[in-house]
Protein backbone atom coordinates (compact mmCIF):
# COMPACT_ATOMS: atom_id res chain seq x y z
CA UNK A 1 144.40 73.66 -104.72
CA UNK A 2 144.07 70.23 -106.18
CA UNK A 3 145.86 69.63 -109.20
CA UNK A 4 143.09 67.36 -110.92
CA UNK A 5 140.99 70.10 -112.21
CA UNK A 6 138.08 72.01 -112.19
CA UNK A 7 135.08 69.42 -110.74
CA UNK A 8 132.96 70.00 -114.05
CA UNK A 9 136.56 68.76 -116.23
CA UNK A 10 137.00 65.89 -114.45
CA UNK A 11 133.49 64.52 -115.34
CA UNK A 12 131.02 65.48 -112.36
CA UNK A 13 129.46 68.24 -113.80
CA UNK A 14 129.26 72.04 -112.64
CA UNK A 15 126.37 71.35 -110.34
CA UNK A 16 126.60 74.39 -108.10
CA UNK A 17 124.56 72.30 -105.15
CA UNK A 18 127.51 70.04 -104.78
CA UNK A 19 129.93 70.43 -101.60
CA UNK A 20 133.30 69.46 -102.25
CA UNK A 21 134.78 68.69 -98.26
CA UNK A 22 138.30 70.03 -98.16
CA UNK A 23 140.77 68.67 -95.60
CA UNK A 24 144.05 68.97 -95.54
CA UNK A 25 146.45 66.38 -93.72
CA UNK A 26 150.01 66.20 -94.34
CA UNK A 27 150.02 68.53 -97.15
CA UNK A 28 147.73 66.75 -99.21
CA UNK A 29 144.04 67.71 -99.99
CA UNK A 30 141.35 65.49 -100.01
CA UNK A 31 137.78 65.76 -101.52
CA UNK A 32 134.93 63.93 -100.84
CA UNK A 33 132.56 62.19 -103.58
CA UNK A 34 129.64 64.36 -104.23
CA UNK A 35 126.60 64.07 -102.82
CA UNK A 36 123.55 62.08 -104.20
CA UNK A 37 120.54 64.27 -104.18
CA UNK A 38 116.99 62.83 -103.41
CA UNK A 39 114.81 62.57 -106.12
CA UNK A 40 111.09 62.53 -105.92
CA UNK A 41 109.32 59.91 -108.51
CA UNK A 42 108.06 62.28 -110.19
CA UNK A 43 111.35 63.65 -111.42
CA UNK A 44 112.85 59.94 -111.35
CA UNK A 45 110.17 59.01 -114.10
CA UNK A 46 110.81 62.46 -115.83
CA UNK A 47 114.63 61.54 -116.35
CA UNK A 48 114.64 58.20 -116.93
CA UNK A 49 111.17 57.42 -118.76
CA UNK A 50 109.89 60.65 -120.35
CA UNK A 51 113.74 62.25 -120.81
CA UNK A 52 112.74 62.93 -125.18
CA UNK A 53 110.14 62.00 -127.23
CA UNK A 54 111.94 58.93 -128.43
CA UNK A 55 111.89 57.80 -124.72
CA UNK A 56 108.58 59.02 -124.11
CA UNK A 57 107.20 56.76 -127.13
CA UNK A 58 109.03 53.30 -125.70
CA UNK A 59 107.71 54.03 -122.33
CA UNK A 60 104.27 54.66 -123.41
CA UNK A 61 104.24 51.96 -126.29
CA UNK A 62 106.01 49.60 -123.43
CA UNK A 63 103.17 50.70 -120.63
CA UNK A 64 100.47 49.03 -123.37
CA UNK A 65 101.96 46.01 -124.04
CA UNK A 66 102.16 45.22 -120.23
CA UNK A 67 98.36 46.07 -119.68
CA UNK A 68 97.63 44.24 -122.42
CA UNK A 69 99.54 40.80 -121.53
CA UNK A 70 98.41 41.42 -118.11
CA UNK A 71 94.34 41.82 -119.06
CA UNK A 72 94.54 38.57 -121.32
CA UNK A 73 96.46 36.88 -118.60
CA UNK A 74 94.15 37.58 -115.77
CA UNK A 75 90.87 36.82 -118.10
CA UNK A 76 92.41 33.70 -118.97
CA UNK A 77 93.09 32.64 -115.18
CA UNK A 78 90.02 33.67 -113.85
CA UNK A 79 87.27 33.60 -116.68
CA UNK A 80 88.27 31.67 -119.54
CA UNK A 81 90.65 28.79 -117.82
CA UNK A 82 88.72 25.14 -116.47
CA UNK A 83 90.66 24.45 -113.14
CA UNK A 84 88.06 21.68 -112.64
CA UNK A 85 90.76 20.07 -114.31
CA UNK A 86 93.17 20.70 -111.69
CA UNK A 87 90.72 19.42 -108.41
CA UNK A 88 90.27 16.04 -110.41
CA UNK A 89 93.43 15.22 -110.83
CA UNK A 90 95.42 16.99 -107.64
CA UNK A 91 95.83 13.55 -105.87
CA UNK A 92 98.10 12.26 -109.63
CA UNK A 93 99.95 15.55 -109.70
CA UNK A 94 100.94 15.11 -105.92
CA UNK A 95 101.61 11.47 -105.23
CA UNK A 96 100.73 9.86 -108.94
CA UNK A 97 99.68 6.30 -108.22
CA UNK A 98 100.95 6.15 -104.38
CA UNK A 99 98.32 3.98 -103.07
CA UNK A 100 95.55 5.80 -100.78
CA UNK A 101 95.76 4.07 -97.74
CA UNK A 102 99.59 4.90 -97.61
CA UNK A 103 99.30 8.24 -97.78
CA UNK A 104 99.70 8.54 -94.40
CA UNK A 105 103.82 7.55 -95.23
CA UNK A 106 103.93 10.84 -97.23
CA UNK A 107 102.31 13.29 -95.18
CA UNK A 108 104.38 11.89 -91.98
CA UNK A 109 107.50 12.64 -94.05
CA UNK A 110 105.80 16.48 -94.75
CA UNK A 111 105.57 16.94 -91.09
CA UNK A 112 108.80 16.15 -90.41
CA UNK A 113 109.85 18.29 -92.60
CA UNK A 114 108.31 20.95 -91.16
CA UNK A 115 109.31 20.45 -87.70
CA UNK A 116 112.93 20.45 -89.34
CA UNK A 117 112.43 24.12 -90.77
CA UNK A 118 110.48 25.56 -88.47
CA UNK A 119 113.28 24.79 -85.77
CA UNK A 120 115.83 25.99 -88.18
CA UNK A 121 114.12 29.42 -89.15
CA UNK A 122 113.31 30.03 -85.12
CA UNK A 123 116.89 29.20 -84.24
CA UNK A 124 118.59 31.20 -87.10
CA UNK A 125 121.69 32.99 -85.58
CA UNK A 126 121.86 36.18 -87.80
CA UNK A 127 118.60 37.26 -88.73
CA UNK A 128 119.31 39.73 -91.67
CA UNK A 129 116.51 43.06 -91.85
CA UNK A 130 114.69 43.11 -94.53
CA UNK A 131 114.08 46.05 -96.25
CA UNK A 132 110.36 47.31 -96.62
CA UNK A 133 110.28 47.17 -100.56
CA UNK A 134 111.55 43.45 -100.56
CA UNK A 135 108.63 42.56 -97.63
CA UNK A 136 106.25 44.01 -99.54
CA UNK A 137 107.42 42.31 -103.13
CA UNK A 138 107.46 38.96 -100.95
CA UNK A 139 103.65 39.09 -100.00
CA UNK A 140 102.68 40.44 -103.21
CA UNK A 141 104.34 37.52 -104.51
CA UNK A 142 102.86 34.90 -101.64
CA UNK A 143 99.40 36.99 -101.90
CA UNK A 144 99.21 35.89 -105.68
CA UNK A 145 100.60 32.65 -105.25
CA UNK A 146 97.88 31.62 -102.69
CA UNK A 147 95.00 33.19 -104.19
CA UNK A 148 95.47 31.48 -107.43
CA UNK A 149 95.84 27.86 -105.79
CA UNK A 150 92.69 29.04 -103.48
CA UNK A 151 90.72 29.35 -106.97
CA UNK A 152 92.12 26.42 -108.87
CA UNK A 153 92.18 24.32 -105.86
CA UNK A 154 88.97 24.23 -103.49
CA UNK A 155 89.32 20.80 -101.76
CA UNK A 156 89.30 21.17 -98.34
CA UNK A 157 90.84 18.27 -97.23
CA UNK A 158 94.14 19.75 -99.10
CA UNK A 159 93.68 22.99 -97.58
CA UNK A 160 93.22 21.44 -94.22
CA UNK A 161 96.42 19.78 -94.43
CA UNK A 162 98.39 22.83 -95.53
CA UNK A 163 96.66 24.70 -93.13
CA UNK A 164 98.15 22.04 -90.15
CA UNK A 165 101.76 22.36 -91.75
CA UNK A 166 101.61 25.75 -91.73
CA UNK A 167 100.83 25.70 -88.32
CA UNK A 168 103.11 23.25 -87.62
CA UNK A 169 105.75 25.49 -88.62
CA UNK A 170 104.61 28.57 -87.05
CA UNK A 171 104.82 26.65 -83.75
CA UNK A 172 108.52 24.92 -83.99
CA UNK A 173 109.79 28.40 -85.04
CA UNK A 174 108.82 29.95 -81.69
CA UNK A 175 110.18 26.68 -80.04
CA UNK A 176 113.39 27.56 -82.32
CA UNK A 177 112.87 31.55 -80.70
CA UNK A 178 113.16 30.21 -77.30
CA UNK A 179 115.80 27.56 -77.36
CA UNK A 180 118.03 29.44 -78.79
CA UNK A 181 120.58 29.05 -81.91
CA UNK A 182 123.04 27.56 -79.57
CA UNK A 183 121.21 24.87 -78.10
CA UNK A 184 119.75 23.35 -81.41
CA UNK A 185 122.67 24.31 -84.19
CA UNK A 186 124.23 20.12 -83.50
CA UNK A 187 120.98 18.54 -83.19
CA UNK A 188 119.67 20.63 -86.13
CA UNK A 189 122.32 19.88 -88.64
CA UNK A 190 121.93 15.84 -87.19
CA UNK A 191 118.55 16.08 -88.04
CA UNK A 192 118.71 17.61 -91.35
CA UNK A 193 121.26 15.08 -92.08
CA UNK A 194 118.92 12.51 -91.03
CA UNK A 195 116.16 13.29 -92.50
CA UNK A 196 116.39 11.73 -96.07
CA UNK A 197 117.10 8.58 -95.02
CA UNK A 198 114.47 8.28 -92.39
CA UNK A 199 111.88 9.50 -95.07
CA UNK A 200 113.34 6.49 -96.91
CA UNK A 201 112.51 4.37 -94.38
CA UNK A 202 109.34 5.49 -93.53
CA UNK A 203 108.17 5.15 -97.28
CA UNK A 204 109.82 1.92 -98.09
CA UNK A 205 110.51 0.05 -95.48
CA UNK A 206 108.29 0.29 -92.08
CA UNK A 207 105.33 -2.22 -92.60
CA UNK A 208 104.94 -3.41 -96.64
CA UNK A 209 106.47 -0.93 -97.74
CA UNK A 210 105.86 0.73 -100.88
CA UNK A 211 108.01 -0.17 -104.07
CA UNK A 212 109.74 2.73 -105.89
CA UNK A 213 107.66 1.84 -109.23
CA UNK A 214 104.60 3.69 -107.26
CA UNK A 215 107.01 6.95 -106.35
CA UNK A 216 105.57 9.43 -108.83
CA UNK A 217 103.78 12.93 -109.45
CA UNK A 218 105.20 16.13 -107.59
CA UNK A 219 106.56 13.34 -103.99
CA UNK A 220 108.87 11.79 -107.02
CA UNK A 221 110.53 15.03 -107.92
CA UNK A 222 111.71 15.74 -104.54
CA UNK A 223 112.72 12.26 -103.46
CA UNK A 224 114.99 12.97 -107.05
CA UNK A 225 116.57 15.98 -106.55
CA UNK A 226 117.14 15.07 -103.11
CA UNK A 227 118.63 12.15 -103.71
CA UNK A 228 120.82 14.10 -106.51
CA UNK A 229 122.00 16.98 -104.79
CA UNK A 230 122.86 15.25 -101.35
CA UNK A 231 124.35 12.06 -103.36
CA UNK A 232 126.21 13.91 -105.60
CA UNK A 233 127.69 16.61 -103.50
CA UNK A 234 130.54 14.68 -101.70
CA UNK A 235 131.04 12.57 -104.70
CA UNK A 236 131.56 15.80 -106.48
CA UNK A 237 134.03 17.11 -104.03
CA UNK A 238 136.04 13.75 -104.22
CA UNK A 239 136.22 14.68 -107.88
CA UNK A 240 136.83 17.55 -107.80
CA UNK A 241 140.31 16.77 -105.77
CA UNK A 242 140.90 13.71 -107.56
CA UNK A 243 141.35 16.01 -110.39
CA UNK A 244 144.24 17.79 -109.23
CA UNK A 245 146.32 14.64 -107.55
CA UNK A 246 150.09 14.32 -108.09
CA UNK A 247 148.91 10.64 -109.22
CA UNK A 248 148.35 10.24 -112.84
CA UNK A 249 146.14 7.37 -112.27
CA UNK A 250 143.44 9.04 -109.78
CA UNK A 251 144.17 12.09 -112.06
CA UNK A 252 142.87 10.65 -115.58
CA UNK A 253 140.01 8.71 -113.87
CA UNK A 254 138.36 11.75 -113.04
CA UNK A 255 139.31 13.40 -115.91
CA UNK A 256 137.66 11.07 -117.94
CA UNK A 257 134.64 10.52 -115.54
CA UNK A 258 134.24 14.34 -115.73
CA UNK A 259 134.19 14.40 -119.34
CA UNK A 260 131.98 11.41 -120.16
CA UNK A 261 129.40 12.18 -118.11
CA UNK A 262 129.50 16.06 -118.72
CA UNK A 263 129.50 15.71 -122.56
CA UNK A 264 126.26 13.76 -122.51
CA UNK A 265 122.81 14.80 -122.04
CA UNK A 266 120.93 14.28 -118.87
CA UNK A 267 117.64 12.33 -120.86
CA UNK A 268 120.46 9.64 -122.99
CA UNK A 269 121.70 8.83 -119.53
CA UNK A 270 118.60 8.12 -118.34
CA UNK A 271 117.63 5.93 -120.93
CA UNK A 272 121.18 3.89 -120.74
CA UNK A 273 120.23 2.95 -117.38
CA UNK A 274 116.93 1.68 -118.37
CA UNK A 275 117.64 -0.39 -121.79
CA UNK A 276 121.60 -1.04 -121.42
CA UNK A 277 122.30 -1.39 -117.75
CA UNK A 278 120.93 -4.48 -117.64
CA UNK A 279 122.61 -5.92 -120.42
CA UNK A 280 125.86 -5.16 -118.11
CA UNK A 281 125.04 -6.56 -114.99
CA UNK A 282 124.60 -10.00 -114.05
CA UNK A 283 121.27 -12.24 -114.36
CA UNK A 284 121.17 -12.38 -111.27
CA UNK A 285 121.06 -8.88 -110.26
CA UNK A 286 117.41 -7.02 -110.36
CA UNK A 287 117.55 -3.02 -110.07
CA UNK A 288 114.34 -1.25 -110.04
CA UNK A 289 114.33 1.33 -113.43
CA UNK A 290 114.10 4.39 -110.98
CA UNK A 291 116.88 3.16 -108.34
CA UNK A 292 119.09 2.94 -111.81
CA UNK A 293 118.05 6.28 -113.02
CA UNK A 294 118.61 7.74 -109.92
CA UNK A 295 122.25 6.47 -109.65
CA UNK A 296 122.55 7.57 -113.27
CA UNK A 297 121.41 11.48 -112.37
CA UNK A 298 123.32 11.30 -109.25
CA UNK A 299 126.82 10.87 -111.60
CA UNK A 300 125.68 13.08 -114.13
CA UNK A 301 125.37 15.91 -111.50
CA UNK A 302 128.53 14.59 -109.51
CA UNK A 303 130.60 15.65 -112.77
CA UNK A 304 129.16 19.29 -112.88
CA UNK A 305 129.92 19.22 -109.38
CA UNK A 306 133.57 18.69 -109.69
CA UNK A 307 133.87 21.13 -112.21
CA UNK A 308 132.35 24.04 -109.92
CA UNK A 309 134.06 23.15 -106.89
CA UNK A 310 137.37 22.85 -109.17
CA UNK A 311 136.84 26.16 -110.21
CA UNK A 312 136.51 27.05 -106.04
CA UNK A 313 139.88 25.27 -105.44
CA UNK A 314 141.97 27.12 -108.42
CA UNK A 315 141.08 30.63 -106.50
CA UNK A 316 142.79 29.81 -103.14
CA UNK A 317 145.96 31.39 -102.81
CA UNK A 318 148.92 29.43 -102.71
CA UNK A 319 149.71 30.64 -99.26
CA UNK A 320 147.38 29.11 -97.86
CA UNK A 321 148.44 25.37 -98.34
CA UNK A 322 152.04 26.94 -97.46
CA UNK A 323 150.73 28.37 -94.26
CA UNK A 324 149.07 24.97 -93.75
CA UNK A 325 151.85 22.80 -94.17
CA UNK A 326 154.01 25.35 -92.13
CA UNK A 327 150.87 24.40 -88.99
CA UNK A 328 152.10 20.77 -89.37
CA UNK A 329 148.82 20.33 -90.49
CA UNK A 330 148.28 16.94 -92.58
CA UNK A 331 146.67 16.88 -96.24
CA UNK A 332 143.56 15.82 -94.91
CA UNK A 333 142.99 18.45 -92.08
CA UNK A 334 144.89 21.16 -94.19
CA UNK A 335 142.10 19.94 -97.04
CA UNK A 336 138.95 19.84 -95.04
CA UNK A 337 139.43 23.01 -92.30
CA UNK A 338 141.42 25.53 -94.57
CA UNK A 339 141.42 25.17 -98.60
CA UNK A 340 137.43 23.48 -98.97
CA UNK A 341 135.74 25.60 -96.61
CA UNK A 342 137.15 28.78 -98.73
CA UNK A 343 136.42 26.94 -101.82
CA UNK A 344 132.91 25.73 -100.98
CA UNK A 345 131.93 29.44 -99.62
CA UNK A 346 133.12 31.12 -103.00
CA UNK A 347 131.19 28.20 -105.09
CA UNK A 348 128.03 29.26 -103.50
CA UNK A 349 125.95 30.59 -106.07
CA UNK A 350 127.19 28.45 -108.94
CA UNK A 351 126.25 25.45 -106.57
CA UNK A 352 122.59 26.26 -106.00
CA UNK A 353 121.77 27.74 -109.52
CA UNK A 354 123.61 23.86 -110.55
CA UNK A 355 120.91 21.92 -108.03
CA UNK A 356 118.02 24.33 -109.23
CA UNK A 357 118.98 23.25 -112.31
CA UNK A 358 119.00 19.67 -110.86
CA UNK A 359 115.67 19.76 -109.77
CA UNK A 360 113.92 20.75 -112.92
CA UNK A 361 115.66 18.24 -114.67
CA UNK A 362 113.76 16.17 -112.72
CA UNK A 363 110.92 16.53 -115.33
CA UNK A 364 112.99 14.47 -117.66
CA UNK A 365 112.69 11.10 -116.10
CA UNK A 366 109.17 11.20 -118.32
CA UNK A 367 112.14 9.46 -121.21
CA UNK A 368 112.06 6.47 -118.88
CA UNK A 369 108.02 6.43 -118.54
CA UNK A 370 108.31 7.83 -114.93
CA UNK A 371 105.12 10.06 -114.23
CA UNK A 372 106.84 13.00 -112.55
CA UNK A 373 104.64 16.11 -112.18
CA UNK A 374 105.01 17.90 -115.67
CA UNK A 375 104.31 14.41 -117.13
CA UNK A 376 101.42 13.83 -114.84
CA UNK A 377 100.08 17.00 -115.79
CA UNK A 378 99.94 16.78 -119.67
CA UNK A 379 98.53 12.95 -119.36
CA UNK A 380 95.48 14.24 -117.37
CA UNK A 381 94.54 16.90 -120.17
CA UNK A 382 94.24 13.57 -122.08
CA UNK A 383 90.93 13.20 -120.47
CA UNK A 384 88.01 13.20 -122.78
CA UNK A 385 86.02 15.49 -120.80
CA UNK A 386 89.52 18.08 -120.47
CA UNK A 387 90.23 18.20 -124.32
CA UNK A 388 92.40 21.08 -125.23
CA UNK A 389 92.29 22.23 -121.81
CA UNK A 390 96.55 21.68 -121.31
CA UNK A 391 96.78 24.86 -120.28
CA UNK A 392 95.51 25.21 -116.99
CA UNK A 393 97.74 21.83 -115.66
CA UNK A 394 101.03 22.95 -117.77
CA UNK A 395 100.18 26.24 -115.53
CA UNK A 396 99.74 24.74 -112.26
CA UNK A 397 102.67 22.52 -112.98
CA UNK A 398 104.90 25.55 -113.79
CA UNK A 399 103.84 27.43 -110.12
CA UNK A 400 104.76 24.44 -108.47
CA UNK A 401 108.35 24.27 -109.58
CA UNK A 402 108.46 27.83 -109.71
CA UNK A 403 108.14 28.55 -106.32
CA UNK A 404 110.50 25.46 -105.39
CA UNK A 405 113.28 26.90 -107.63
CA UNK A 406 112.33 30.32 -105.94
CA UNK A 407 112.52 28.97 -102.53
CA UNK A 408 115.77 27.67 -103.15
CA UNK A 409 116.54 30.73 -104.23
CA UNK A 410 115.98 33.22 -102.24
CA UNK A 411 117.68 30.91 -99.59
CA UNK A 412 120.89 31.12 -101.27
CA UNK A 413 120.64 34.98 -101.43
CA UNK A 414 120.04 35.11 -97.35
CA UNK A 415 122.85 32.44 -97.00
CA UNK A 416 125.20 34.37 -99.42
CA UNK A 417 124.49 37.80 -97.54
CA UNK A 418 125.69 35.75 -94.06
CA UNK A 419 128.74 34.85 -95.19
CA UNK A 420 129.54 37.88 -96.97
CA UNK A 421 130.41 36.34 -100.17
CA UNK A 422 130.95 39.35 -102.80
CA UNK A 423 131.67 41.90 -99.75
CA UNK A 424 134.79 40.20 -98.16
């Protein structure tokens, strides 16, 4: 017999349903871990919501308060709210002052787009199942999402054109299905590479033109978190090694780099590079406010950056730069195919809760009188004929970035579950 004890000493309780699997190799006896037994909901509810009175009372006095928030909620969204508001003013939340007849700049950029992840979900290489509860949770979620912007939003111009994207997408992920992972994984990653600067071009510089002063509403905030997270990223990196250099120099420049621009808020920064960058660069030289602010958000994030990919960097083993140098491999190559790639993987989730962070910090560019979506919203409650009705746009304002910082994710959950980060 084992000589651990009885199975109710040791903690698992005399539970006469449980089979203990006996098996003796070498002289030594090993038991299994006891079964789970299926519960029914009934009995799951029973022991974990109505276990004692106490319990019973929290559940019960808990159950209220969530029909409650939920029946003033729902009267509010459908009864009380005026999303006449929100149909008025779409076009400002969207594009902001983009001029009309260059819409068609934006909307070829959204295509693109598209095209890009509709190749890249068909051509995915390790399609993960998804269990039934989390399918189900993801169309509730989706169901909601689209049934509220069908009732605060009824133009159907706007529908038309999601309607076409969302076709557009349906149709490059079967062209993704049949060409295979294989065939598009180079091209893919070239054209996701690609694709912020030709949206660049497109925008700014085919034809006219438009000038970044006319960038604004919801087309703003992703031009500036793109712009931060893809800028910032290898700068970041850089950084991040710079940090731990044998030379002192490189060393306490990003040190100090790191530090300034960590121990300062986001909004001062932005305001430094509208009313004091100019007083630091010569006459001569013109910057648009946003090009400045954007450089200014792009070093901000580069510093938090460093400090995550720093913290990737400190877990590699010191073997592995021995094993390395021991290849002949030189600091470079040793750098970017064996110590980064381990550091970047384990960085993950730190990294895309930093650039969800990024992208609702977006919002703050309102310091520097740049009408981004939130501040797009609250100016068009302004309207005479919308008094008090801030609300419904601070609402509609809050799905949108909601289900961008959702998006993003949920992605990093699927990519995390790939690699195996956590399991391996």
């Amino acid at each position: 017999m084992s000589d651990r004890g009885p199975v109710s000493e040791r903690g698992l309780g005399a539970r006469e349903d449980v089979d203990l699997l006996l098996a003796t190799q070498e002289g030594v006896v090993v038991e299994s871990a006891p079964k789970a037994e299926p519960q029914t909901p009934m009995e799951w509810m029973r022991q974990n919501l109505f276990s004692g009175w106490v319990n019973a009372l929290i559940t019960l006095a808990s159950a209220a308060f969530v029909v409650f928030v939920f029946y003033q909620a729902a009267r509010f969204l459908l009864v009380s709210a005026e999303w006449e508001i929100v149909r008025r003013f779409l076009r400002g939340y969207m594009v902001g002052s983009f001029p009309v007849e260059e819409l068609w700049r934006v909307w070829t950029c959204v295509f693109l787009v598209g095209a890009l992840a509709g190749l890249s979900a068909g051509s995915s290489r390790n399609r993960l199942p998804w269990p039934a509860r989390r399918i189900v949770f993801g169309l509730v979620v989706l169901a909601l999402a689209v049934a509220f912007l069908i009732f605060a939003v009824k133009t159907p111009l706007v529908w038309g054109l999601i309607t076409a994207v969302a076709v557009e997408i349906i149709v490059f992920r079967q062209i993704g299905l049949t060409l295979g992972y294989q065939r598009l994984r180079r091209p893919l990653l070239w054209g996701w590479a690609l694709s912020f600067p030709v949206v660049i071009i497109i925008v700014r510089f085919i034809g006219d033109g438009v000038a970044p002063r006319f960038w604004e509403g919801f087309f703003f905030n992703i031009i500036a978190a793109t712009v931060g997270i893809f800028a910032s990223f290898p700068i970041g990196i850089l950084l991040a090694l710079g940090r731990r250099s044998s030379l002192p120099a490189v060393r306490f420049f990003c040190v100090g780099f790191i530090e300034i621009f960590r121990g300062v808020p986001l909004v001062a920064w932005l305001v430094f590079s509208k009313y004091v960058v100019d007083l630091l660069l010569p006459p001569q030289v013109d910057l648009p406010d946003i090009i400045k602010a954007l450089v200014a958000m792009t070093l901000f994030s580069s510093a938090y950056i460093a400090e995550i990919v720093r913290g990737g960097l400190q877990g590699i083993d010191r073997g592995q730069y021995e094993a390395g140098r021991a290849l002949g491999l030189s600091t470079p190559r040793l750098l970017g195919l064996v110590i980064l790639p381990q550091a970047l993987r384990s960085t993950i989730p730190a990294m895309i809760s930093h650039f969800i962070s990024l992208f609702k910090d977006t919002s703050l560019f309102t310091a520097i009188d740049v009408t981004e979506l939130l501040s797009a919203a609250r100016r068009s409650s302004n309207a005479l004929e919308f008094q008090g009705h801030s609300m419904e746009t601070l609402l509609f304002a809050s799905l949108i970035f909601w289900i961008v910082a959702f998006s993003m994710a949920r992605w990093s959950q699927r990519l995390e579950l790939r690699l195996g980060i956590g399991e391996r």
